[in-house]
PDB file of N, CA and C in Angstrom:
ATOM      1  N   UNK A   1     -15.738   8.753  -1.734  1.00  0.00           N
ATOM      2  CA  UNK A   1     -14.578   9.512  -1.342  1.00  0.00           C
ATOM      3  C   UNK A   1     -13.661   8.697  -0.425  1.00  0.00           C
ATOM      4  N   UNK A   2     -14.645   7.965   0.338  1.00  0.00           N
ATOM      5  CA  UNK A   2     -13.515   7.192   1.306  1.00  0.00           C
ATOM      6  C   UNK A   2     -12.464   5.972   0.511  1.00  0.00           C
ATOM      7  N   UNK A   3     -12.698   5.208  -0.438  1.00  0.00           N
ATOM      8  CA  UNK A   3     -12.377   4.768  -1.574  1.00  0.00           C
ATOM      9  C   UNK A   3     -11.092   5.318  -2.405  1.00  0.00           C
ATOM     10  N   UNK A   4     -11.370   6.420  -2.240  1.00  0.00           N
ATOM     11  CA  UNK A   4     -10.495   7.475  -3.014  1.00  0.00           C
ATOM     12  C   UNK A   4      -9.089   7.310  -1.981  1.00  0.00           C
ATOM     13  N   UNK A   5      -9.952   7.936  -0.952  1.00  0.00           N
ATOM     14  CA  UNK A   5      -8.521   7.798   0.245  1.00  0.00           C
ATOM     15  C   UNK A   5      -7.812   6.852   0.555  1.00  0.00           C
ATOM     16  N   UNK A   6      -8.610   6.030   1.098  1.00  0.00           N
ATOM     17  CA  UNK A   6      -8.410   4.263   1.028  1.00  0.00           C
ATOM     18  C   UNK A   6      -7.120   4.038  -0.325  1.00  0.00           C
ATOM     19  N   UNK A   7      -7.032   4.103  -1.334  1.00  0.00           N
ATOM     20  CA  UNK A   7      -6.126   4.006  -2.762  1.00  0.00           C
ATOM     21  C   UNK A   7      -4.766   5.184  -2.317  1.00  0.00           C
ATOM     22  N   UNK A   8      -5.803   6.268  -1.891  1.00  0.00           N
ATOM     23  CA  UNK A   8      -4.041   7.038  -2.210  1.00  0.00           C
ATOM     24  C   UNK A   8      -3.267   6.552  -1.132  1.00  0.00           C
ATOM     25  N   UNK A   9      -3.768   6.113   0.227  1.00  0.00           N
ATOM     26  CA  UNK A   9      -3.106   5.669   1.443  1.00  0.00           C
ATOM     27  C   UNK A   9      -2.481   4.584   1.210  1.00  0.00           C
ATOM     28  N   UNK A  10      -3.003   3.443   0.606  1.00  0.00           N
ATOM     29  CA  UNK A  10      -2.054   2.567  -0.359  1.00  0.00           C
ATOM     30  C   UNK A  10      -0.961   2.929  -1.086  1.00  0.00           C
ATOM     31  N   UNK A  11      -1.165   3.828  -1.764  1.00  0.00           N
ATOM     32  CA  UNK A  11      -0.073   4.451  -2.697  1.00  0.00           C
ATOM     33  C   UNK A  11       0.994   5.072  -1.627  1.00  0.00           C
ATOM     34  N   UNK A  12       0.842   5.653  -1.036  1.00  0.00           N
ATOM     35  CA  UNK A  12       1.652   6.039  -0.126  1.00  0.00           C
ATOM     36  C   UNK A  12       2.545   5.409   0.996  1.00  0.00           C
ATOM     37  N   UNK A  13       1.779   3.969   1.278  1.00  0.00           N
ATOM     38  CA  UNK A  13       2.348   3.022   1.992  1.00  0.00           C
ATOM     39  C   UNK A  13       3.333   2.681   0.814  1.00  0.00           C
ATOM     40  N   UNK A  14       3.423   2.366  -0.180  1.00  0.00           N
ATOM     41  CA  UNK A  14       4.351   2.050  -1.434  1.00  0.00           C
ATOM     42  C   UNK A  14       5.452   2.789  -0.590  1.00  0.00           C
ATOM     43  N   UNK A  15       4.854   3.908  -0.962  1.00  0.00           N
ATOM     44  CA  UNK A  15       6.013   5.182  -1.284  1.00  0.00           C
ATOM     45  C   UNK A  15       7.210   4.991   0.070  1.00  0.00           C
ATOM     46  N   UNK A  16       6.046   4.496   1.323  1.00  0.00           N
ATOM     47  CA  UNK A  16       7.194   4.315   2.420  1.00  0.00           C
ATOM     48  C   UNK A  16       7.532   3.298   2.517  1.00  0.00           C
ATOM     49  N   UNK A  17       7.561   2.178   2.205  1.00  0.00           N
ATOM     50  CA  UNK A  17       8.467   1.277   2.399  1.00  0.00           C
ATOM     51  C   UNK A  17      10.003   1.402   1.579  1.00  0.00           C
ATOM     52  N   UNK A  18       9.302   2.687  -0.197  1.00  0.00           N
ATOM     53  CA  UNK A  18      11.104   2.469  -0.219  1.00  0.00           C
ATOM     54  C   UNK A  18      11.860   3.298   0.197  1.00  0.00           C
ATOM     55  N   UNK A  19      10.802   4.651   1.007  1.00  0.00           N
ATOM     56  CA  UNK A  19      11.653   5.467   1.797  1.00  0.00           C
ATOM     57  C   UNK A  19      12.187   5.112   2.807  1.00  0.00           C
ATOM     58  N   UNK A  20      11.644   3.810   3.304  1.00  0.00           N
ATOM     59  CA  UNK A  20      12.309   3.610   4.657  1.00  0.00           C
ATOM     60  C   UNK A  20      13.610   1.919   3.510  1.00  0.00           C
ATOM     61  N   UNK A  21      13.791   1.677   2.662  1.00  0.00           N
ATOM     62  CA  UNK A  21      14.488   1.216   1.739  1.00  0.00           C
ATOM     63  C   UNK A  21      15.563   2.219   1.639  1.00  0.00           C
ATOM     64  N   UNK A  22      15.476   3.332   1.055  1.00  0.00           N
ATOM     65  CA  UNK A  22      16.558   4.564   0.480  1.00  0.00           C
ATOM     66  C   UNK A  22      16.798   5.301   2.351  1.00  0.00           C
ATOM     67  N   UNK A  23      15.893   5.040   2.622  1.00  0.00           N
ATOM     68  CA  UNK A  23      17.275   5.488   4.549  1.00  0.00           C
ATOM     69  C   UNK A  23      17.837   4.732   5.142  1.00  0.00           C
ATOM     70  N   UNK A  24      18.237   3.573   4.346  1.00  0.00           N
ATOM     71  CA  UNK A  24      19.529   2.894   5.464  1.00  0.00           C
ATOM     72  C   UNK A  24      19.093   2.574   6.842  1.00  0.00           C
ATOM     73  N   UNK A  25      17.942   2.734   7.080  1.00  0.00           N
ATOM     74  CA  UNK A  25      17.640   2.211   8.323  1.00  0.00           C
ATOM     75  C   UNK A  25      17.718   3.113   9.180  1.00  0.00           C
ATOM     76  N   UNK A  26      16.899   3.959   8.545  1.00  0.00           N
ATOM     77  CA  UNK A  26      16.817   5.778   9.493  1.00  0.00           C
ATOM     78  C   UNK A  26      18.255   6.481   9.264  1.00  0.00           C
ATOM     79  N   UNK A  27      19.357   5.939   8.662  1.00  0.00           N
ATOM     80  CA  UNK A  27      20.657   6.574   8.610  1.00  0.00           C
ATOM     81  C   UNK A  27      20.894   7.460   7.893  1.00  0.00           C
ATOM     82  N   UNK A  28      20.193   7.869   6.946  1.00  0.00           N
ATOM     83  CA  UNK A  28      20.052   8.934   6.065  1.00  0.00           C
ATOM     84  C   UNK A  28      18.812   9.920   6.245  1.00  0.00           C
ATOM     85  N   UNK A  29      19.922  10.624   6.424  1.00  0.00           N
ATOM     86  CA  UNK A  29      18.141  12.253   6.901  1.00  0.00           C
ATOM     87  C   UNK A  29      16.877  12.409   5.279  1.00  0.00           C
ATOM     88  N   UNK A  30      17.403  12.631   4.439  1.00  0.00           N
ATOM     89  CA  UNK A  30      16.415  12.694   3.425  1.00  0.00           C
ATOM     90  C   UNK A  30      15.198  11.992   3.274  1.00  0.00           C
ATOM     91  N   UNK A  31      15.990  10.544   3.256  1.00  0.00           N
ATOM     92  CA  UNK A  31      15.088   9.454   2.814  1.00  0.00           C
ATOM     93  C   UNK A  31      14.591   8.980   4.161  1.00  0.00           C
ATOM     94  N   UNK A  32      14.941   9.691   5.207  1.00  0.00           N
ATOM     95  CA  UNK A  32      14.336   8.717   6.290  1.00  0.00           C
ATOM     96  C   UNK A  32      13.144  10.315   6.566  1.00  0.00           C
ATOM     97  N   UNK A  33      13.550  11.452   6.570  1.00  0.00           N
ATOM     98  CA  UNK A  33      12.239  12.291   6.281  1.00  0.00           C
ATOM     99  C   UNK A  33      10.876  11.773   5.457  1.00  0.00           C
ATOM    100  N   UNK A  34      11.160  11.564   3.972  1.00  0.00           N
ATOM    101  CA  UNK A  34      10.467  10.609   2.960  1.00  0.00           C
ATOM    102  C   UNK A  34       9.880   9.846   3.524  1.00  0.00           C
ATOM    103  N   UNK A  35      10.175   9.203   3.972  1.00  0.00           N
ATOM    104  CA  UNK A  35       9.537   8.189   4.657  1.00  0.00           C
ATOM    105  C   UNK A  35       8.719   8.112   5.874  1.00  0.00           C
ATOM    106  N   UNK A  36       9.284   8.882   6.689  1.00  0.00           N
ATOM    107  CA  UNK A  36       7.937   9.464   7.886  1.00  0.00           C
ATOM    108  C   UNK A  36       6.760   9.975   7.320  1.00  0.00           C
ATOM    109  N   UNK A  37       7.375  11.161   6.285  1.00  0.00           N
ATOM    110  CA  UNK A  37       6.223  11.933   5.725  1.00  0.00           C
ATOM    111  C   UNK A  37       5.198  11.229   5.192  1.00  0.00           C
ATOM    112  N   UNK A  38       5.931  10.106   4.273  1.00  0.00           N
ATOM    113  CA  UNK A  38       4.619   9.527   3.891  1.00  0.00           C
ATOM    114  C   UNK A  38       3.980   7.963   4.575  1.00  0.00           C
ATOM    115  N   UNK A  39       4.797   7.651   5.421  1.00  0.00           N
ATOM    116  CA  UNK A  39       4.183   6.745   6.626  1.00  0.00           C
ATOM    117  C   UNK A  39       2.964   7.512   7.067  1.00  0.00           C
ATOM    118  N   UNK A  40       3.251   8.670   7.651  1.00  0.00           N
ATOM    119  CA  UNK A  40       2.242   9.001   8.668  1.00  0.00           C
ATOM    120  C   UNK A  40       1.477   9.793   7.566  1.00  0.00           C
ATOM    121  N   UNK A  41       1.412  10.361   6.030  1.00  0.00           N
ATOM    122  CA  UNK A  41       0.191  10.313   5.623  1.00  0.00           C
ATOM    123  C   UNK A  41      -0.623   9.214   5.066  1.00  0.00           C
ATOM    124  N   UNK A  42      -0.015   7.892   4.870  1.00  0.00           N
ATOM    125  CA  UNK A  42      -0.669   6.907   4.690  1.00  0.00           C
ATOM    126  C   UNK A  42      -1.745   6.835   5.778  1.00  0.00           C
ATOM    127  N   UNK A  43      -0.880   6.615   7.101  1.00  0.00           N
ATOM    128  CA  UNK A  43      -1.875   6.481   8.161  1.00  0.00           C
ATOM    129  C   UNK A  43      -2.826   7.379   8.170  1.00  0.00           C
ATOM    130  N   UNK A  44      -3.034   8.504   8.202  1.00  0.00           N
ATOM    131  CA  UNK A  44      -3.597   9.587   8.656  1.00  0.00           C
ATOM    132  C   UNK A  44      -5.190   9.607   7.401  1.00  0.00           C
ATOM    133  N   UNK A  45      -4.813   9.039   6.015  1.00  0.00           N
ATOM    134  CA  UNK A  45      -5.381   9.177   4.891  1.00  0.00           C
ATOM    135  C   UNK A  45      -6.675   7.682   5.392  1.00  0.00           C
ATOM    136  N   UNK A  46      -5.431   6.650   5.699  1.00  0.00           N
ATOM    137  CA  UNK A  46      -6.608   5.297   6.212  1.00  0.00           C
ATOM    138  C   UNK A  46      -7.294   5.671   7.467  1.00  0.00           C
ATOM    139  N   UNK A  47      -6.779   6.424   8.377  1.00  0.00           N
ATOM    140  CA  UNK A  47      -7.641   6.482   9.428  1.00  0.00           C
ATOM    141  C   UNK A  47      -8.938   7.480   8.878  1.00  0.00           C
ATOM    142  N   UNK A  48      -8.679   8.539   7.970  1.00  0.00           N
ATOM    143  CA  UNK A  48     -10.258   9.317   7.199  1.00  0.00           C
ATOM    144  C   UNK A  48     -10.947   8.389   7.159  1.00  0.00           C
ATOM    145  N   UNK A  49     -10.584   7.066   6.341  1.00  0.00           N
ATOM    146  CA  UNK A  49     -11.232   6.271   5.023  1.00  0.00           C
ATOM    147  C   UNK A  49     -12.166   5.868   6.719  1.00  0.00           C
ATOM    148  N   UNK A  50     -11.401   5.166   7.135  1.00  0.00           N
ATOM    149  CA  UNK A  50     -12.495   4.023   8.658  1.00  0.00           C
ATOM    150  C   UNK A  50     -13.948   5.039   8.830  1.00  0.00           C
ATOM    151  N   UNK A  51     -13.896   6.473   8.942  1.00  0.00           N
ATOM    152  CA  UNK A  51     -14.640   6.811   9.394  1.00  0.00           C
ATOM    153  C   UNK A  51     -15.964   6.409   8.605  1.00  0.00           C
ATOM    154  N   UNK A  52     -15.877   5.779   7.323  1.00  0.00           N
ATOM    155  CA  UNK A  52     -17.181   5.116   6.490  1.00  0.00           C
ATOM    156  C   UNK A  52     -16.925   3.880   6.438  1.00  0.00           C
ATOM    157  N   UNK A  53     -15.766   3.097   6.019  1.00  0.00           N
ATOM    158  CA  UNK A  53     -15.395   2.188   5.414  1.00  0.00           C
ATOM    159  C   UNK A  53     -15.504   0.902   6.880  1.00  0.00           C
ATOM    160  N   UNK A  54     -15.179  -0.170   6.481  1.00  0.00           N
ATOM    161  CA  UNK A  54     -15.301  -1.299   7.569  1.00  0.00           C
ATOM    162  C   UNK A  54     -13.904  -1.516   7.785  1.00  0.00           C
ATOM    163  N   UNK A  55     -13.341  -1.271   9.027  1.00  0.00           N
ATOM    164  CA  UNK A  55     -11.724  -1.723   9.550  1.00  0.00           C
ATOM    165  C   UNK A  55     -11.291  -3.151   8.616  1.00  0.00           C
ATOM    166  N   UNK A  56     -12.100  -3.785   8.883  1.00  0.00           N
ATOM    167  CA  UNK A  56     -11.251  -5.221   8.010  1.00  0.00           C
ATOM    168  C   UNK A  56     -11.341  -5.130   6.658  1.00  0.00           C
ATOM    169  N   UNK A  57     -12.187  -4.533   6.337  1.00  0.00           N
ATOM    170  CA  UNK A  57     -11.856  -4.231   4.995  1.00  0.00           C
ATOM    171  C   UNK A  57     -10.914  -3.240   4.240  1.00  0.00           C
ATOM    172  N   UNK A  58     -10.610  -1.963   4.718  1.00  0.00           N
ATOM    173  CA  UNK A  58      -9.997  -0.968   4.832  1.00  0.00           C
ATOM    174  C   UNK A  58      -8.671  -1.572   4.878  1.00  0.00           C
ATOM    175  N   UNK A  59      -8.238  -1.974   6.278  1.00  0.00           N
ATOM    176  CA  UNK A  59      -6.910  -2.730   6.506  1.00  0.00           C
ATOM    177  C   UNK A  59      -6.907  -3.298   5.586  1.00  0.00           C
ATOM    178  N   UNK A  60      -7.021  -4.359   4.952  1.00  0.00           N
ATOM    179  CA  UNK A  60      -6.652  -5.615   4.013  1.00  0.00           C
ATOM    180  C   UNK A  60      -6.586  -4.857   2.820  1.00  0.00           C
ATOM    181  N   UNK A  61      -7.357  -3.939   1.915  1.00  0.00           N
ATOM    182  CA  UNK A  61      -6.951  -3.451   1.454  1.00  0.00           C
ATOM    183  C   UNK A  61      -6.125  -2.190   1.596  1.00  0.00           C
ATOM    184  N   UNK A  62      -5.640  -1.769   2.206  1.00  0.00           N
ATOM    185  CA  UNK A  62      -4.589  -0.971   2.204  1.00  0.00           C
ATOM    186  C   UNK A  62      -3.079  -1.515   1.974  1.00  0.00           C
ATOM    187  N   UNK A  63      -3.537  -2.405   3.047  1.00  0.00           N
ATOM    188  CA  UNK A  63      -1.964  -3.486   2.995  1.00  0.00           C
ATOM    189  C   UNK A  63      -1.919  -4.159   1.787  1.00  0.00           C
ATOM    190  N   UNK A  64      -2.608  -4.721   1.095  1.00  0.00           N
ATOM    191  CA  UNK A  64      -3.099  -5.219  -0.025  1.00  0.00           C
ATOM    192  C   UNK A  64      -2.252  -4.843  -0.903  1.00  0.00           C
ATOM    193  N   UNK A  65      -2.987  -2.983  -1.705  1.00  0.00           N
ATOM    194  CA  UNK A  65      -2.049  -2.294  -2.343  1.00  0.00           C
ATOM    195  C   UNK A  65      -0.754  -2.029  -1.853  1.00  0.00           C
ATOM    196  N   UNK A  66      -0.400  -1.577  -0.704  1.00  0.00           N
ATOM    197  CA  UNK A  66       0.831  -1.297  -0.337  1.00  0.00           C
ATOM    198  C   UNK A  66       2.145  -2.636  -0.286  1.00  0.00           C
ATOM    199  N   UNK A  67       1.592  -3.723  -0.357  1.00  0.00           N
ATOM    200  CA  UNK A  67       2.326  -5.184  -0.149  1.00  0.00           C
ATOM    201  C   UNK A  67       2.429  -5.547  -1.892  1.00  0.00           C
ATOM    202  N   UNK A  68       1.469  -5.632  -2.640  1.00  0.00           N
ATOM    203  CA  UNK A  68       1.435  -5.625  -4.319  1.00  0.00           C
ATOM    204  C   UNK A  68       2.383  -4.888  -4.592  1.00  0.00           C
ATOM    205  N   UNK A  69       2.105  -3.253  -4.332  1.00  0.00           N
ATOM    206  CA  UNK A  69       2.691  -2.347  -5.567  1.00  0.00           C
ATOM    207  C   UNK A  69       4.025  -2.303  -5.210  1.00  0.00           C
ATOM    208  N   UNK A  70       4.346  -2.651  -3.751  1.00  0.00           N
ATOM    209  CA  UNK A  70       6.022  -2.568  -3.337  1.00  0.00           C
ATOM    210  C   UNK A  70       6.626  -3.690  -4.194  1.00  0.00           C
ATOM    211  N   UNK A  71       6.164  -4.983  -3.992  1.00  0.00           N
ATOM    212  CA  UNK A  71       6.721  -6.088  -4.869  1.00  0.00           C
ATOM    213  C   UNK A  71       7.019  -5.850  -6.498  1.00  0.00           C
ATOM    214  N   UNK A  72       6.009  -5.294  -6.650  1.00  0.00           N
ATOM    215  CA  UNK A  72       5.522  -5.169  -8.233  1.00  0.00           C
ATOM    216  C   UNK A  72       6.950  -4.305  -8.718  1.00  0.00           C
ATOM    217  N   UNK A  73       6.824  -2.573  -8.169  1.00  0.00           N
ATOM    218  CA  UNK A  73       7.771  -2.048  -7.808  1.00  0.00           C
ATOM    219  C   UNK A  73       9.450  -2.862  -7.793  1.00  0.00           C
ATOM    220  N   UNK A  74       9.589  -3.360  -6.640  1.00  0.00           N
ATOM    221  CA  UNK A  74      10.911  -4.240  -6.276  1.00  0.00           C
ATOM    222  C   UNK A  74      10.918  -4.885  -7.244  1.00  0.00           C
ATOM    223  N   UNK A  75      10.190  -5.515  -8.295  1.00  0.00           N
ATOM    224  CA  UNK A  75      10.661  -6.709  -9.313  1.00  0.00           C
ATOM    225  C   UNK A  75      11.187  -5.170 -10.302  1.00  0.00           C
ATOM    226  N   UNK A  76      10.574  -4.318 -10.493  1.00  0.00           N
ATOM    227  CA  UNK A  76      10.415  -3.360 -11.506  1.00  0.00           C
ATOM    228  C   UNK A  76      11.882  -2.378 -11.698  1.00  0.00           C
ATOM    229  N   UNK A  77      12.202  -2.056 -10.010  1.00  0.00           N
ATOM    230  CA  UNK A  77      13.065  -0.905 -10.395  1.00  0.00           C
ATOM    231  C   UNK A  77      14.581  -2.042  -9.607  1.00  0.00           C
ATOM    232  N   UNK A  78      14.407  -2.545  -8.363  1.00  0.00           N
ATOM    233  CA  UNK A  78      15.580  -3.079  -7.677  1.00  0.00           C
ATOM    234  C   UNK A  78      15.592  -4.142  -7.934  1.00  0.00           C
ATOM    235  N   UNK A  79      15.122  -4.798  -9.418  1.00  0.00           N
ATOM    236  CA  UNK A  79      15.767  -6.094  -9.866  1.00  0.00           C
ATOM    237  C   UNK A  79      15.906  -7.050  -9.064  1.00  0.00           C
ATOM    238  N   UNK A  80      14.749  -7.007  -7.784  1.00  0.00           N
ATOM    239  CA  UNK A  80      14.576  -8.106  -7.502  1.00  0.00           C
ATOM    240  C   UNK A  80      13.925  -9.540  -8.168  1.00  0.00           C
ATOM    241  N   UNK A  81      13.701 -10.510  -7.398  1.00  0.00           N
ATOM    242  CA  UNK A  81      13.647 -11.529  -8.468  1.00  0.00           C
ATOM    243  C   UNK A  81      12.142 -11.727  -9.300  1.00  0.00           C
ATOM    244  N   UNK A  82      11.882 -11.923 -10.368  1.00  0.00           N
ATOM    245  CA  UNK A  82      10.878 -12.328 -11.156  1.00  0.00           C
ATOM    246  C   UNK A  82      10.584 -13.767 -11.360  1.00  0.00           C
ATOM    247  N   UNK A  83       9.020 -13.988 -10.700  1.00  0.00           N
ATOM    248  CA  UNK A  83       8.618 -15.596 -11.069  1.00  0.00           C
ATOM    249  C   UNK A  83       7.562 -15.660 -11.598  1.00  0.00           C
ATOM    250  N   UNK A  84       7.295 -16.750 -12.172  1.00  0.00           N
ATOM    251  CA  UNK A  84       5.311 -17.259 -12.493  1.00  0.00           C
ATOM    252  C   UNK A  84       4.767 -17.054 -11.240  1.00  0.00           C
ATOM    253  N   UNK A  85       5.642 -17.786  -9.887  1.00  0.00           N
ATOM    254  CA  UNK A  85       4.707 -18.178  -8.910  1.00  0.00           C
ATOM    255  C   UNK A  85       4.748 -16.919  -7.964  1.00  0.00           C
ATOM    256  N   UNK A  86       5.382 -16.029  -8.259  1.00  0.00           N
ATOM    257  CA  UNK A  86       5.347 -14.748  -7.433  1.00  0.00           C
ATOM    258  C   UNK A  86       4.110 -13.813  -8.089  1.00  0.00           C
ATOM    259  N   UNK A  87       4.606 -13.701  -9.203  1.00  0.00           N
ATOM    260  CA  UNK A  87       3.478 -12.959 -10.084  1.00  0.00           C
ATOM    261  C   UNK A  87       2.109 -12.950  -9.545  1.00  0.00           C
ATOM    262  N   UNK A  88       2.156 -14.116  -9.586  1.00  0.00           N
ATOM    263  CA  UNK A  88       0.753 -15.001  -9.970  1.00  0.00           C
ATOM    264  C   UNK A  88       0.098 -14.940  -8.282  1.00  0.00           C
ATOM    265  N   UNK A  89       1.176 -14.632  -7.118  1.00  0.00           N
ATOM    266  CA  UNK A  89       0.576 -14.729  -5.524  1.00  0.00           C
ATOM    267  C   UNK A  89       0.086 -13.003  -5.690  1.00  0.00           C
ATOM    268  N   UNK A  90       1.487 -12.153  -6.338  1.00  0.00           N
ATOM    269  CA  UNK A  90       0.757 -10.489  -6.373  1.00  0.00           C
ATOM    270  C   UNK A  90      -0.640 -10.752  -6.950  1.00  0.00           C
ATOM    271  N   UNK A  91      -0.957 -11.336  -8.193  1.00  0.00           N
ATOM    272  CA  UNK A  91      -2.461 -11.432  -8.627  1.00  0.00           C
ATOM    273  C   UNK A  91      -3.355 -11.953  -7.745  1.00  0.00           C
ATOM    274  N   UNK A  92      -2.844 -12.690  -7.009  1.00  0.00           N
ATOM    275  CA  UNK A  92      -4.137 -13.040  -6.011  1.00  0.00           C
ATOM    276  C   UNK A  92      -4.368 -12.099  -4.967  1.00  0.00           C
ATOM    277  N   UNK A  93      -3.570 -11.608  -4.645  1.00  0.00           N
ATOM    278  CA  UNK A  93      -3.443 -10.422  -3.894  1.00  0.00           C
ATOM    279  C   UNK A  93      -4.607  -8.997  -4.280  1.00  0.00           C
ATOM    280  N   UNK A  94      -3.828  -8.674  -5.128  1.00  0.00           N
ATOM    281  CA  UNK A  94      -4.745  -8.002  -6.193  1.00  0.00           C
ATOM    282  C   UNK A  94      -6.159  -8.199  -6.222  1.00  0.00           C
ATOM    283  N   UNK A  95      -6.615  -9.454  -6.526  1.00  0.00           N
ATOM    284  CA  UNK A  95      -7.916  -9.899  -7.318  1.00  0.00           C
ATOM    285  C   UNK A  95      -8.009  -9.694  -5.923  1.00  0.00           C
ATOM    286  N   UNK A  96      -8.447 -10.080  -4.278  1.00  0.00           N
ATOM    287  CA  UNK A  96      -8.577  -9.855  -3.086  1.00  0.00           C
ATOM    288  C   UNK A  96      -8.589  -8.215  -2.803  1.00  0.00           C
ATOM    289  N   UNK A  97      -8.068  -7.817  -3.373  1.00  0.00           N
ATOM    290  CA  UNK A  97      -8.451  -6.055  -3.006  1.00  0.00           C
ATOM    291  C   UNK A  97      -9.404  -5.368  -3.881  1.00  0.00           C
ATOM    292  N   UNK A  98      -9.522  -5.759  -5.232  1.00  0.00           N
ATOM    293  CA  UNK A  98     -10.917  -6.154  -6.117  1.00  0.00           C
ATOM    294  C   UNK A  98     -12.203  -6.709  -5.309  1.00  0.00           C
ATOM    295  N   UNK A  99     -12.085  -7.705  -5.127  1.00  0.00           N
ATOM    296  CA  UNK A  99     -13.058  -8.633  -4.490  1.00  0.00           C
ATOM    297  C   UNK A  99     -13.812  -7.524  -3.355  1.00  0.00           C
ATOM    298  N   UNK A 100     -12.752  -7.665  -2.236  1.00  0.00           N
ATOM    299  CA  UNK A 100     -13.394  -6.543  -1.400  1.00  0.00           C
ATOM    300  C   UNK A 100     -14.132  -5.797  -1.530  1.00  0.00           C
ATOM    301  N   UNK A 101     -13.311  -4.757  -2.797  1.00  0.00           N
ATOM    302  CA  UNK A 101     -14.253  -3.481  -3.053  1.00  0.00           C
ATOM    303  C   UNK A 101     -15.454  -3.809  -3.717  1.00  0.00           C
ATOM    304  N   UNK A 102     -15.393  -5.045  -4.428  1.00  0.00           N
ATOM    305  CA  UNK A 102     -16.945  -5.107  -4.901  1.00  0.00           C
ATOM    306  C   UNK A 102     -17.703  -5.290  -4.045  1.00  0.00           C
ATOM    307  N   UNK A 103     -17.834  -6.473  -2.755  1.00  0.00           N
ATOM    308  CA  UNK A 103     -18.348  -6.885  -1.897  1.00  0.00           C
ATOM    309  C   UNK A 103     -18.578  -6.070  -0.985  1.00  0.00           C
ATOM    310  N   UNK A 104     -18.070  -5.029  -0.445  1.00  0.00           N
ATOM    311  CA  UNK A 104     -18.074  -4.399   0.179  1.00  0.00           C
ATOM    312  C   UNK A 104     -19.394  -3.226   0.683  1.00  0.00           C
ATOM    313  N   UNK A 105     -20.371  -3.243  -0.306  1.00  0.00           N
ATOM    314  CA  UNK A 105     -21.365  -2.741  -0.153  1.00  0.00           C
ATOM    315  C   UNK A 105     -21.665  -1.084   0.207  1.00  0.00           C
ATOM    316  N   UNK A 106     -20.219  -0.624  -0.243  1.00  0.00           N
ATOM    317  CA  UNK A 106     -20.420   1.044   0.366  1.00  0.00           C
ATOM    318  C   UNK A 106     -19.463   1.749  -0.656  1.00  0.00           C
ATOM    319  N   UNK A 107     -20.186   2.562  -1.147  1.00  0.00           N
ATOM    320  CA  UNK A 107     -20.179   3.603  -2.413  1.00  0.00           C
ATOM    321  C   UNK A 107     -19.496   4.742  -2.128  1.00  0.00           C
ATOM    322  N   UNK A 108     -19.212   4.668  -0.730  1.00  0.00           N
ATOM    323  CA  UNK A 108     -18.798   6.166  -0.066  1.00  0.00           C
ATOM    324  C   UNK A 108     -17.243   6.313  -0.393  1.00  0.00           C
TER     325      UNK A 108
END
């Protein structure tokens, strides 16, 4: 279960970086709501996960997904730029939040 949380808190860190992207830099009430909301359930979702999971592991992957899927994202929807050698750093990225979870030794 902590696993579970651990992923959606990732997903949600996504979600706020482009809410805090679509508020102008807190200048827009909507998107800068969006973006608290799901800042502080990211946090709130990783701080569950710690209560099983190992802090350095937890952290790294959280940031992990949330640093990947924003890029991945940014190449995807805001046409930012596309490379081999970018790609290929998100995959290592990736394969490192893999790695973890295998190594990691806890099922919880």
């Amino acid at each position: 279960m902590s696993w579970i949380l651990l992923g959606v808190a990732g997903l949600l860190e996504i979600a706020f970086a482009f809410g805090m992207k679509w508020s102008a830099g807190f200048s827009r009430l909507w998107p800068s709501v969006y973006a608290v909301a799901t800042g502080l359930s990211s946090i709130v979702l990783l701080t569950l996960s710690l209560r099983v999971l190992p802090v350095g592991t937890a952290y790294a992957v959280w940031t992990g997904i949330g640093a990947a899927g924003t890029a991945i994202l940014g190449m995807l929807w805001l046409g930012e730029p596309v490379s081999l050698a970018r790609v290929a750093c998100i995959g290592l990225v990736l394969s490192g939040v893999v790695g973890l979870k295998l190594v990691s030794g806890s099922a919880a």
